[in-house]
PDB file of N, CA and C in Angstrom:
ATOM      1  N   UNK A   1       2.052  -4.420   8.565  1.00  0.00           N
ATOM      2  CA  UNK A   1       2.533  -3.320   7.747  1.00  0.00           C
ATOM      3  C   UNK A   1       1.387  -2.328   7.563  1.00  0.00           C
ATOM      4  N   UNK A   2       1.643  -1.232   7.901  1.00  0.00           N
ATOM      5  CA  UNK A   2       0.462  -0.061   7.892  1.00  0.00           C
ATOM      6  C   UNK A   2       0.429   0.215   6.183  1.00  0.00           C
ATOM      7  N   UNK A   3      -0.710   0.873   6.018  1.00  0.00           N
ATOM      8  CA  UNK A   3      -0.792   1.337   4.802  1.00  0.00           C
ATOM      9  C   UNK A   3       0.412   2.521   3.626  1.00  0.00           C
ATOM     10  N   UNK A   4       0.791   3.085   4.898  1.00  0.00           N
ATOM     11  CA  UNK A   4       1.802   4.105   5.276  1.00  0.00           C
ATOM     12  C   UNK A   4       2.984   4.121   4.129  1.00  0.00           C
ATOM     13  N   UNK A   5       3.173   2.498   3.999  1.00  0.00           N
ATOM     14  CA  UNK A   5       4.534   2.414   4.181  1.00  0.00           C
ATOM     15  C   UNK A   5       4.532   1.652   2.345  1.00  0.00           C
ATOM     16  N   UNK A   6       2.602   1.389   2.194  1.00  0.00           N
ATOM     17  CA  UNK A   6       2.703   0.932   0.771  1.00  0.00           C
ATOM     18  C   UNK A   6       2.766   2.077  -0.027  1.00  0.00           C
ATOM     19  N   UNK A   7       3.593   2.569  -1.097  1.00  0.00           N
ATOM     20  CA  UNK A   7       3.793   3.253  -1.759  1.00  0.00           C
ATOM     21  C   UNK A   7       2.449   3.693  -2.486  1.00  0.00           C
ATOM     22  N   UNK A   8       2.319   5.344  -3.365  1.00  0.00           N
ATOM     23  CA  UNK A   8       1.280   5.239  -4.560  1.00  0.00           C
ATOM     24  C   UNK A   8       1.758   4.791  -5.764  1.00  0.00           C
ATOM     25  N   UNK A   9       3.259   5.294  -5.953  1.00  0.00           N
ATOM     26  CA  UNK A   9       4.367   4.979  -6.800  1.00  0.00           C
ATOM     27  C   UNK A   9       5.173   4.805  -6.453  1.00  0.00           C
ATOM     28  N   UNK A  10       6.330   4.535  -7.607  1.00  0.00           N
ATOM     29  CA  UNK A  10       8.035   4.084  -7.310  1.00  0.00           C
ATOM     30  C   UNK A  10       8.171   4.350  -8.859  1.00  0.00           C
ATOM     31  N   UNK A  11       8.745   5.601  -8.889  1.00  0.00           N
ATOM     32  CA  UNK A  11       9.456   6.364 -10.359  1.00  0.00           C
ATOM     33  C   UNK A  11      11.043   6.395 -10.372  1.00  0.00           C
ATOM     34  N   UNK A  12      11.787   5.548 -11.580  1.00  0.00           N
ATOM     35  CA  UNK A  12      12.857   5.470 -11.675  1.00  0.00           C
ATOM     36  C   UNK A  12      12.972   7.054 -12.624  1.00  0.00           C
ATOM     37  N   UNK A  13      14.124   7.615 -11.997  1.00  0.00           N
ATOM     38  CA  UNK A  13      14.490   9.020 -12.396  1.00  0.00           C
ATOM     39  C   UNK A  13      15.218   8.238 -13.923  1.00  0.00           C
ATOM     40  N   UNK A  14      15.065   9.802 -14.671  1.00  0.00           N
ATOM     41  CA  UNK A  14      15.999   9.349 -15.849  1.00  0.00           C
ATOM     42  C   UNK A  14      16.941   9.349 -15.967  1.00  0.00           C
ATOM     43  N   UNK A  15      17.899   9.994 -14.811  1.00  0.00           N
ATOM     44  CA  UNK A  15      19.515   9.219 -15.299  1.00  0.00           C
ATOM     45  C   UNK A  15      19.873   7.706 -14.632  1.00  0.00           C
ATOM     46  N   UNK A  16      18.523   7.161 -14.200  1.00  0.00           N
ATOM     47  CA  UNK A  16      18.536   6.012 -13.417  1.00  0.00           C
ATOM     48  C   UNK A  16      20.216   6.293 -12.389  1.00  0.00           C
ATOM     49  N   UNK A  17      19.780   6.898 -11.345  1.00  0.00           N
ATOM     50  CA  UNK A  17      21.051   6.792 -10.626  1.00  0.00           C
ATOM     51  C   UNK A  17      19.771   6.936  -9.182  1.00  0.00           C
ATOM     52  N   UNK A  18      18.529   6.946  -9.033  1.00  0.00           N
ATOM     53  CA  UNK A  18      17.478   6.926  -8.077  1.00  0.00           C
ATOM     54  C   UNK A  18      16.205   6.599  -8.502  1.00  0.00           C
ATOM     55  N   UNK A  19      15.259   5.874  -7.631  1.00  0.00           N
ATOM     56  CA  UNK A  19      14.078   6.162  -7.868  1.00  0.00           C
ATOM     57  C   UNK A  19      13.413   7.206  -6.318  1.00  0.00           C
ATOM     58  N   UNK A  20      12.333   7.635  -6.972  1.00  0.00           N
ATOM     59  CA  UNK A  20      11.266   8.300  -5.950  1.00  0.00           C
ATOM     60  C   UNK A  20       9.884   7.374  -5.866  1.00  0.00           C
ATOM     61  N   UNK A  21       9.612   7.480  -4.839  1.00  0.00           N
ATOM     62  CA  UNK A  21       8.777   6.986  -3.843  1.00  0.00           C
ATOM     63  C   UNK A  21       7.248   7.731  -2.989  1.00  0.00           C
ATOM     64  N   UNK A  22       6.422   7.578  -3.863  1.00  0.00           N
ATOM     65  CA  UNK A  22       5.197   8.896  -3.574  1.00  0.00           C
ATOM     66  C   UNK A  22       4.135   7.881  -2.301  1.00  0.00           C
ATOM     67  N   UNK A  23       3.950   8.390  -1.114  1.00  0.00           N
ATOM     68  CA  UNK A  23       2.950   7.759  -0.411  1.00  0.00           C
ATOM     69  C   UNK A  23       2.066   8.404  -0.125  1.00  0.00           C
ATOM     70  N   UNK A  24       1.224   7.497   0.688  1.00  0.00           N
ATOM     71  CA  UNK A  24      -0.637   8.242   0.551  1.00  0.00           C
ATOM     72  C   UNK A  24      -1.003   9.699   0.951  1.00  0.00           C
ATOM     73  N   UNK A  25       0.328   9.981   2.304  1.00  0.00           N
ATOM     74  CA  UNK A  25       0.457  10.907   3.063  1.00  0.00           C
ATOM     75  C   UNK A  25       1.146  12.143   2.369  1.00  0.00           C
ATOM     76  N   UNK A  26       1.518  11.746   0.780  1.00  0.00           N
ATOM     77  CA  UNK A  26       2.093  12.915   0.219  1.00  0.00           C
ATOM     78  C   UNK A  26       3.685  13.459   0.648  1.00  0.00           C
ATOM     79  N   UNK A  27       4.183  12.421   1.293  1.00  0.00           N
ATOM     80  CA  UNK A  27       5.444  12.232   1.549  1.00  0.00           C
ATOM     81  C   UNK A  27       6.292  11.227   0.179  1.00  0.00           C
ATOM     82  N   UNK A  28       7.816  11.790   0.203  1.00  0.00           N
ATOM     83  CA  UNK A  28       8.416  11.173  -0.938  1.00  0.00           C
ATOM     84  C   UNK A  28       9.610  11.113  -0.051  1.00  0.00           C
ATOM     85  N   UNK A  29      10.551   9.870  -0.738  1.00  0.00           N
ATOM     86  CA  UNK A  29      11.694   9.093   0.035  1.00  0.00           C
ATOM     87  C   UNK A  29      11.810   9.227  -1.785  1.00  0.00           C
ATOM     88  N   UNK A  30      13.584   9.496  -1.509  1.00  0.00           N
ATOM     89  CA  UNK A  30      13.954   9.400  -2.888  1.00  0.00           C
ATOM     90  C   UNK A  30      15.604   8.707  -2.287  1.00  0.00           C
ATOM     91  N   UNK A  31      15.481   7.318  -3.403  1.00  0.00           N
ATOM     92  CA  UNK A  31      16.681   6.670  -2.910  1.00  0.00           C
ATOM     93  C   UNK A  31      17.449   6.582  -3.791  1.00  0.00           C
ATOM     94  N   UNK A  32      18.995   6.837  -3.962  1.00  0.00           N
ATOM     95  CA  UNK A  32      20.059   6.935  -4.883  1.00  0.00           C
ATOM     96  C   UNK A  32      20.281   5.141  -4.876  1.00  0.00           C
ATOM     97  N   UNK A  33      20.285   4.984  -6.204  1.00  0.00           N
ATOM     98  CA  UNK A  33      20.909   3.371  -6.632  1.00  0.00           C
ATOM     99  C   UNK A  33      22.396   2.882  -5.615  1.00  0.00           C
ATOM    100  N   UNK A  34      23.201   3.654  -5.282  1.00  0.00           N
ATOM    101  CA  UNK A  34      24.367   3.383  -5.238  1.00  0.00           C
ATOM    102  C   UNK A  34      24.063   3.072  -3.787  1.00  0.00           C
ATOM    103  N   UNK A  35      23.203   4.169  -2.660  1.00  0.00           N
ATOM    104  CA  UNK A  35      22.520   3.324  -1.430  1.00  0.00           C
ATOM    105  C   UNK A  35      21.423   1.758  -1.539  1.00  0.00           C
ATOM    106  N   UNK A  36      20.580   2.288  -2.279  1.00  0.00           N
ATOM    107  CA  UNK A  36      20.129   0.856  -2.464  1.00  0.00           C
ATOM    108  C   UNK A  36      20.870  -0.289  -3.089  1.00  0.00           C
ATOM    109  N   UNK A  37      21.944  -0.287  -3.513  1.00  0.00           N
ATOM    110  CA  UNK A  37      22.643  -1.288  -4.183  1.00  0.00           C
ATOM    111  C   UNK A  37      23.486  -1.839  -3.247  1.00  0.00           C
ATOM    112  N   UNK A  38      23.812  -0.566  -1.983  1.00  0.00           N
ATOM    113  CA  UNK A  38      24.732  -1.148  -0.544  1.00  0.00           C
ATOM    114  C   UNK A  38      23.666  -1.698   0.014  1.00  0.00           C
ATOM    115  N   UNK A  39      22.615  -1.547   0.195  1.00  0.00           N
ATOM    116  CA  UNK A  39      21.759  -1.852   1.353  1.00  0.00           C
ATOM    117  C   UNK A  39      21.091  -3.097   0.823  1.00  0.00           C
ATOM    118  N   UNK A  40      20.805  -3.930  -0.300  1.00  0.00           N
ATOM    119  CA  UNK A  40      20.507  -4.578  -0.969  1.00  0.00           C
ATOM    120  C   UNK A  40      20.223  -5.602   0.318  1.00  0.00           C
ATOM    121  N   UNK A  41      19.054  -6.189   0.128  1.00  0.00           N
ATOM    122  CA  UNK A  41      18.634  -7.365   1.227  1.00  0.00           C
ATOM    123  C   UNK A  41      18.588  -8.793   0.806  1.00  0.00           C
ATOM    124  N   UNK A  42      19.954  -9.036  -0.072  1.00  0.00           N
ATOM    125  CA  UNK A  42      20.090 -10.124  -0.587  1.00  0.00           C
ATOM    126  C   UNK A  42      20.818 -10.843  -0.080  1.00  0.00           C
ATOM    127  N   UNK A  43      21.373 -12.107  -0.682  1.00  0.00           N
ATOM    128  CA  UNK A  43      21.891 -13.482   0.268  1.00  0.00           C
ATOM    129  C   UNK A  43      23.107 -13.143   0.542  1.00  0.00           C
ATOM    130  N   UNK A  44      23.459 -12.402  -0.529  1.00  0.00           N
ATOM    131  CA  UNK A  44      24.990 -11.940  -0.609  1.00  0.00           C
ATOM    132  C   UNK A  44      25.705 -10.905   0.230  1.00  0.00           C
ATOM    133  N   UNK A  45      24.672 -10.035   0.708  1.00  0.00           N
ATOM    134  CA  UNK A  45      24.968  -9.147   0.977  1.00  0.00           C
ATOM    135  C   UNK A  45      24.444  -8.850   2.807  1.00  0.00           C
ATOM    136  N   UNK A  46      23.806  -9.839   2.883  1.00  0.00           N
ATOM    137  CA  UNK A  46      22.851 -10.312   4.333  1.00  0.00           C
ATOM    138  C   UNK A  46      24.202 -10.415   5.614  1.00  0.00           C
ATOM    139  N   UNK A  47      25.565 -11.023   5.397  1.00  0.00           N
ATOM    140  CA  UNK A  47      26.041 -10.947   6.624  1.00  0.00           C
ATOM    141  C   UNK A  47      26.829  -9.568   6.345  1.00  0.00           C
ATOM    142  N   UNK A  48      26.772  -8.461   5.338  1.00  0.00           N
ATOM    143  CA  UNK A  48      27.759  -7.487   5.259  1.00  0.00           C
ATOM    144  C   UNK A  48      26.596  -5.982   5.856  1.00  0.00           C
ATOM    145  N   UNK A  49      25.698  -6.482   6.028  1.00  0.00           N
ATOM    146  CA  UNK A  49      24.893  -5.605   6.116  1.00  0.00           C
ATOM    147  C   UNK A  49      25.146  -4.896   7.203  1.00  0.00           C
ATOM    148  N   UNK A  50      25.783  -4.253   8.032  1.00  0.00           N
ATOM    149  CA  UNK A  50      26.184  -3.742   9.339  1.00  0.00           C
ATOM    150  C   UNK A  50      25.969  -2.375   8.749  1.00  0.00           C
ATOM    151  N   UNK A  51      24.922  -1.521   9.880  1.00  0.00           N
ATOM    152  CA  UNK A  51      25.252   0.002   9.560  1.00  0.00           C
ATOM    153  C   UNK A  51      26.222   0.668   9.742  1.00  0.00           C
ATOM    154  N   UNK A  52      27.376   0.344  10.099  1.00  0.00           N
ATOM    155  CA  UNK A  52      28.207   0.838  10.064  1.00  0.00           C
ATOM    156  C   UNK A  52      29.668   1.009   8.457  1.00  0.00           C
ATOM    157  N   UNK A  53      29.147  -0.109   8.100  1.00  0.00           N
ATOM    158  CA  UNK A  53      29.797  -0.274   6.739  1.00  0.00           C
ATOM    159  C   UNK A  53      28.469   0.394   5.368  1.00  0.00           C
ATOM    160  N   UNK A  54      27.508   0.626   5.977  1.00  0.00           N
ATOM    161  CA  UNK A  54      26.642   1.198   4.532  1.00  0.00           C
ATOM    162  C   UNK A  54      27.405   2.805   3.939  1.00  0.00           C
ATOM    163  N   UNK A  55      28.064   3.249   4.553  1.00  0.00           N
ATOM    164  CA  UNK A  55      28.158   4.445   4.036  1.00  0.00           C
ATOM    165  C   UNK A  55      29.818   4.261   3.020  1.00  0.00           C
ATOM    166  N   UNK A  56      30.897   3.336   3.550  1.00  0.00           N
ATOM    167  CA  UNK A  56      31.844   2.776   2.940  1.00  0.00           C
ATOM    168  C   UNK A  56      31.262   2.062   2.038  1.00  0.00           C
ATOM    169  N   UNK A  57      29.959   0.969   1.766  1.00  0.00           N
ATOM    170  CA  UNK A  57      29.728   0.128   0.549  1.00  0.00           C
ATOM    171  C   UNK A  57      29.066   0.868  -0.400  1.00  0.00           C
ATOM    172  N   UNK A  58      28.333   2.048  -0.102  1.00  0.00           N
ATOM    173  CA  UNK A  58      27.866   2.884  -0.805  1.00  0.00           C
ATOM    174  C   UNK A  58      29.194   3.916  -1.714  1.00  0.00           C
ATOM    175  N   UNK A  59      29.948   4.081  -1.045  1.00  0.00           N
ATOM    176  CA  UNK A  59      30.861   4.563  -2.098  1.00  0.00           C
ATOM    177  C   UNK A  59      31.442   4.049  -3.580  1.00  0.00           C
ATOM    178  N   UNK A  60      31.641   2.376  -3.072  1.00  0.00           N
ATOM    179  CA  UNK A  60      32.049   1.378  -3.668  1.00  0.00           C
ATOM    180  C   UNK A  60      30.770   1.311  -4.700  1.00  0.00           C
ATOM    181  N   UNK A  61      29.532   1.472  -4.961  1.00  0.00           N
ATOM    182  CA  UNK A  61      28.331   1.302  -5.551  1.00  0.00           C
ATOM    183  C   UNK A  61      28.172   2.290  -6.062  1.00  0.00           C
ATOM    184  N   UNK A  62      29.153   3.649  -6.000  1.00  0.00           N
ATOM    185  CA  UNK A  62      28.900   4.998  -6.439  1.00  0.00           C
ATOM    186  C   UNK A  62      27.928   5.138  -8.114  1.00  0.00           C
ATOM    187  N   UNK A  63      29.346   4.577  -8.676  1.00  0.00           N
ATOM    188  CA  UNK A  63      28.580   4.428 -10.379  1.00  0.00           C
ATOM    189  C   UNK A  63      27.607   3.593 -11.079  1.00  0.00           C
ATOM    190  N   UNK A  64      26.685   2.407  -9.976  1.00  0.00           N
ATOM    191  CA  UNK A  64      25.800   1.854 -10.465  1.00  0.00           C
ATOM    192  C   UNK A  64      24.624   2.438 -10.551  1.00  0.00           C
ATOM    193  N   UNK A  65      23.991   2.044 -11.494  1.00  0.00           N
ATOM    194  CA  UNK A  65      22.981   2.196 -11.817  1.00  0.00           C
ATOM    195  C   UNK A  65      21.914   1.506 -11.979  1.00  0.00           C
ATOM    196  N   UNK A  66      20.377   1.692 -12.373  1.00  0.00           N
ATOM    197  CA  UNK A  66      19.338   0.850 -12.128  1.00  0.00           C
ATOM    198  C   UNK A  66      18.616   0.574 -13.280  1.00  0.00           C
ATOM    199  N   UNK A  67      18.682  -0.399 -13.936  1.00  0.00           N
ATOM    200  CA  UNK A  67      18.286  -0.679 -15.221  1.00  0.00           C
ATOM    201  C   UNK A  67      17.203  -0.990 -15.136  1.00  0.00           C
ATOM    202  N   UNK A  68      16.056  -1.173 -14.147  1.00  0.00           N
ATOM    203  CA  UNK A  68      15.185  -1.839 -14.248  1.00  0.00           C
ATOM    204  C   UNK A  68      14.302  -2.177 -12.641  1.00  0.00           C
ATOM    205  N   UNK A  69      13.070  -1.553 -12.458  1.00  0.00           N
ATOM    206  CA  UNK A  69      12.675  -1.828 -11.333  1.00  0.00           C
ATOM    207  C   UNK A  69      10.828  -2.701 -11.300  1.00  0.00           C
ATOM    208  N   UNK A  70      11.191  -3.768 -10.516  1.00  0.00           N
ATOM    209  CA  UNK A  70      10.011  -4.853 -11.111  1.00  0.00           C
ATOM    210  C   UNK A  70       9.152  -5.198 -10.099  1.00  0.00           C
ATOM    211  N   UNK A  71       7.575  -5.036  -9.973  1.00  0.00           N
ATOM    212  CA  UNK A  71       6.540  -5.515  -8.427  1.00  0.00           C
ATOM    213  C   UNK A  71       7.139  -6.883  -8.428  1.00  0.00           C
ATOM    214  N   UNK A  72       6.930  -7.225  -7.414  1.00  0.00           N
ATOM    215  CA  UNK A  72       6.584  -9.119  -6.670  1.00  0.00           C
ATOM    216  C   UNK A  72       5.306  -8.421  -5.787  1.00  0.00           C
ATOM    217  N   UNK A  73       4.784  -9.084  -6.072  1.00  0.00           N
ATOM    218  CA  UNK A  73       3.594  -9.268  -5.536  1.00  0.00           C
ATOM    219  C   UNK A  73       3.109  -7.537  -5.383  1.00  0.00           C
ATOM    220  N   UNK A  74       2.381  -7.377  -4.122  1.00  0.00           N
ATOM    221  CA  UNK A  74       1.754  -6.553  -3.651  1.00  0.00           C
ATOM    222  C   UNK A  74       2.807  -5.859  -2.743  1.00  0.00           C
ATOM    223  N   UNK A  75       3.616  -7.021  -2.208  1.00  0.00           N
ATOM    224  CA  UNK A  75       4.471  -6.380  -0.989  1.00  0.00           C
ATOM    225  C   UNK A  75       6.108  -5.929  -1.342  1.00  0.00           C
ATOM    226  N   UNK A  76       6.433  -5.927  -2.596  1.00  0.00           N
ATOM    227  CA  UNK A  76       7.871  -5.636  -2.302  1.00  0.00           C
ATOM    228  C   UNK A  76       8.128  -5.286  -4.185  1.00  0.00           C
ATOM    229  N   UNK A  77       9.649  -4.783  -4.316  1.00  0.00           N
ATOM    230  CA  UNK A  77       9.870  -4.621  -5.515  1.00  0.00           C
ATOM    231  C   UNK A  77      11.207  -5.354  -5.680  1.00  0.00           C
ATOM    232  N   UNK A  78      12.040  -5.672  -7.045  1.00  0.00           N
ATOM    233  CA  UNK A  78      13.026  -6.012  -7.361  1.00  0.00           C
ATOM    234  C   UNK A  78      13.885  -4.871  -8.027  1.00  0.00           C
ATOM    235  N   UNK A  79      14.942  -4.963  -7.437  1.00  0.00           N
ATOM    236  CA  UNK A  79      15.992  -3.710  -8.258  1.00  0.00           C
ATOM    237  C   UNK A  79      16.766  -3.939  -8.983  1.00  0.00           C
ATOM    238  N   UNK A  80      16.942  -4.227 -10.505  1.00  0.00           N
ATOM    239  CA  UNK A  80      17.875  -4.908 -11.695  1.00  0.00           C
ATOM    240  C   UNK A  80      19.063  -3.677 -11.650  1.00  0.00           C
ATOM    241  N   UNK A  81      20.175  -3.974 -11.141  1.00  0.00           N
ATOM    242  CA  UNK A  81      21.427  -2.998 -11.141  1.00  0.00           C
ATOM    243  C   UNK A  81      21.881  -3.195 -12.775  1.00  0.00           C
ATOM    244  N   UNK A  82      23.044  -2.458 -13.358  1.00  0.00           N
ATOM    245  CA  UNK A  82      23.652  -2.494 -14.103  1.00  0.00           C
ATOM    246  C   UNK A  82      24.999  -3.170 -13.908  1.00  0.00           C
ATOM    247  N   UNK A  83      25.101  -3.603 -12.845  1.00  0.00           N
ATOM    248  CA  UNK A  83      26.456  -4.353 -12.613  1.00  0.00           C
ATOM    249  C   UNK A  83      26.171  -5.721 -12.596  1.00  0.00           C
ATOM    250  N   UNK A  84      24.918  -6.020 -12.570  1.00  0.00           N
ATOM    251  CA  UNK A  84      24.151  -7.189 -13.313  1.00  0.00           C
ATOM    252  C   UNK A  84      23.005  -8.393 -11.685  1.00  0.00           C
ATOM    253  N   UNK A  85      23.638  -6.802 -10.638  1.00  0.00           N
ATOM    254  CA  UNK A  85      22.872  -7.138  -9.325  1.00  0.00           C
ATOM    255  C   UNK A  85      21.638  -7.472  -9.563  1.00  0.00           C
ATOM    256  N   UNK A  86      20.406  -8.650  -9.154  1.00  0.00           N
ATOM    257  CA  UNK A  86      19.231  -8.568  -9.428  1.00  0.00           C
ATOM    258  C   UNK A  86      18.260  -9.545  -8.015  1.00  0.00           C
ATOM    259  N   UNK A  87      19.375 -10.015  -7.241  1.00  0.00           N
ATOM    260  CA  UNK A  87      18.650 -11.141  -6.402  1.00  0.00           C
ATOM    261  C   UNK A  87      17.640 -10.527  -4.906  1.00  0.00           C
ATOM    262  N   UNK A  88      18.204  -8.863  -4.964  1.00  0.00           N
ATOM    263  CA  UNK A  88      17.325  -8.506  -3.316  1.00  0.00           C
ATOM    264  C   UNK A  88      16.044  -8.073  -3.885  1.00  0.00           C
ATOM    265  N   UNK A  89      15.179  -8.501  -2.949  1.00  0.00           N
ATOM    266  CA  UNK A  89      13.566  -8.168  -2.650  1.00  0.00           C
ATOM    267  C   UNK A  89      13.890  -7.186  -1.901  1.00  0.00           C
ATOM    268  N   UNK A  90      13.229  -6.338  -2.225  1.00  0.00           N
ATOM    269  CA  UNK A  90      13.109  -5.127  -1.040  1.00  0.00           C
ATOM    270  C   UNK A  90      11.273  -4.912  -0.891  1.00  0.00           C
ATOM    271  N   UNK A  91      11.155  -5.319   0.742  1.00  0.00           N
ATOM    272  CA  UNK A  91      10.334  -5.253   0.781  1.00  0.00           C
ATOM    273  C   UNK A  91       9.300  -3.673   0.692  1.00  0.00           C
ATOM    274  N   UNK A  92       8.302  -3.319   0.969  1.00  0.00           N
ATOM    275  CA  UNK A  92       7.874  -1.948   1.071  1.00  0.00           C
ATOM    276  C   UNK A  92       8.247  -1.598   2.775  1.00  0.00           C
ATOM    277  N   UNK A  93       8.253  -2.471   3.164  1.00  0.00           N
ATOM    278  CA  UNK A  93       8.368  -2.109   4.670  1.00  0.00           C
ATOM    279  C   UNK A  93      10.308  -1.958   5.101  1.00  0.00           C
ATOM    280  N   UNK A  94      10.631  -2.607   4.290  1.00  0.00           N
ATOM    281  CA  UNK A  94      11.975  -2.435   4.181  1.00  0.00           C
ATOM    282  C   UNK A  94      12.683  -1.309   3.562  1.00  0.00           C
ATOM    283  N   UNK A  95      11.971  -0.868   2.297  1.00  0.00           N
ATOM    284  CA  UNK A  95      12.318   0.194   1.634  1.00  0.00           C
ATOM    285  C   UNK A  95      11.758   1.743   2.393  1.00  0.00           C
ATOM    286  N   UNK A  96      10.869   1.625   3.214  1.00  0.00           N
ATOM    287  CA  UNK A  96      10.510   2.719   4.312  1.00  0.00           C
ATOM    288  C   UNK A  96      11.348   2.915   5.580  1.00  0.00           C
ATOM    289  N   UNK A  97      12.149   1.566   5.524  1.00  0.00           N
ATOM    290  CA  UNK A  97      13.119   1.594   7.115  1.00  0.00           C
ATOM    291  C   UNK A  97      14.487   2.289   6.536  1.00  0.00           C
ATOM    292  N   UNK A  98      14.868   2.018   5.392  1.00  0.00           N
ATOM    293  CA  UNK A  98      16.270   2.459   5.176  1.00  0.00           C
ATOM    294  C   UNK A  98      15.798   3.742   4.650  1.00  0.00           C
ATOM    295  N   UNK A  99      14.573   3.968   3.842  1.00  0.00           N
ATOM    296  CA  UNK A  99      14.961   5.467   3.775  1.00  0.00           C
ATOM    297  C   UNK A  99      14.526   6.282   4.857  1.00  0.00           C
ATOM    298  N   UNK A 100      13.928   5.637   5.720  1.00  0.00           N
ATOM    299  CA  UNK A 100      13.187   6.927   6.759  1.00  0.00           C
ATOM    300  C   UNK A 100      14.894   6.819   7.741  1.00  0.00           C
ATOM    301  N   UNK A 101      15.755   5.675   7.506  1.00  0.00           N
ATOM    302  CA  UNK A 101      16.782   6.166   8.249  1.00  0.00           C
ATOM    303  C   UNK A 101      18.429   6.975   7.475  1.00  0.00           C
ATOM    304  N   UNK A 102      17.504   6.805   5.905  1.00  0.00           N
ATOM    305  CA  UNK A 102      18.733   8.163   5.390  1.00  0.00           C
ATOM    306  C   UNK A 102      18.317   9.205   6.036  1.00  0.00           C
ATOM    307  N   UNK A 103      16.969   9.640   5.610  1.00  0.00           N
ATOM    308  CA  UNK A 103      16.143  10.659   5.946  1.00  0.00           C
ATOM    309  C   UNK A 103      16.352  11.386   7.635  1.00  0.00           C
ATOM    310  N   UNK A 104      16.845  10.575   8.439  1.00  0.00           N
ATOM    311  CA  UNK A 104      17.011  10.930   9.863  1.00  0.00           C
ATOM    312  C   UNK A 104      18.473  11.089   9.967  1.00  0.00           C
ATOM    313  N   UNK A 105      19.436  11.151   8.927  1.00  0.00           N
ATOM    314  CA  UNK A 105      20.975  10.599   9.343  1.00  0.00           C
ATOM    315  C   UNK A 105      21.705  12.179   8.590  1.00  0.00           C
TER     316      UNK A 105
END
């Protein structure tokens, strides 16, 4: 994992419906809850994960929100939804792949 991809921050906006994402390079990835809540890299959600269904599960995730965003370790964060979602790790290297591929879409 390049340095690149470790964040300086991760700021939950105040209507918690996104956080932003500041890296070394002065680049920002700003991700809406309702994508990260489809894209979630949890147990549950691991065989639904097809890119082709993220933009249909993201609808379905429209009105969640993010109550709460927590480090593990050095390498990844936890995203506490309001629908009471809390089990995906998102790694930093993970959280740079899905947004550098909103960011391209």
């Amino acid at each position: 994992m390049t340095k690149l991809m470790i964040p300086k921050s991760v700021t939950l906006n105040k209507n918690k419906k996104s956080i932003q994402l500041e890296y070394p390079n002065n680049t920002f990835l700003l991700l809406t809850s309702s994508y990260l809540r489809a894209c979630s890299p949890s147990a549950e959600n691991k065989g639904r994960l097809r890119e082709s269904d993220v933009n249909k599960r993201k609808a379905v995730f429209n009105s969640v929100m993010i109550n709460k965003v927590e480090a593990v370790g050095n390498y990844a964060i936890r995203i506490i939804f309001d629908d009471g979602h809390s089990t995906g790790i998102f790694s930093w290297e993970y959280i740079y792949s899905i947004g550098s591929r909103l960011q391209d879409s």
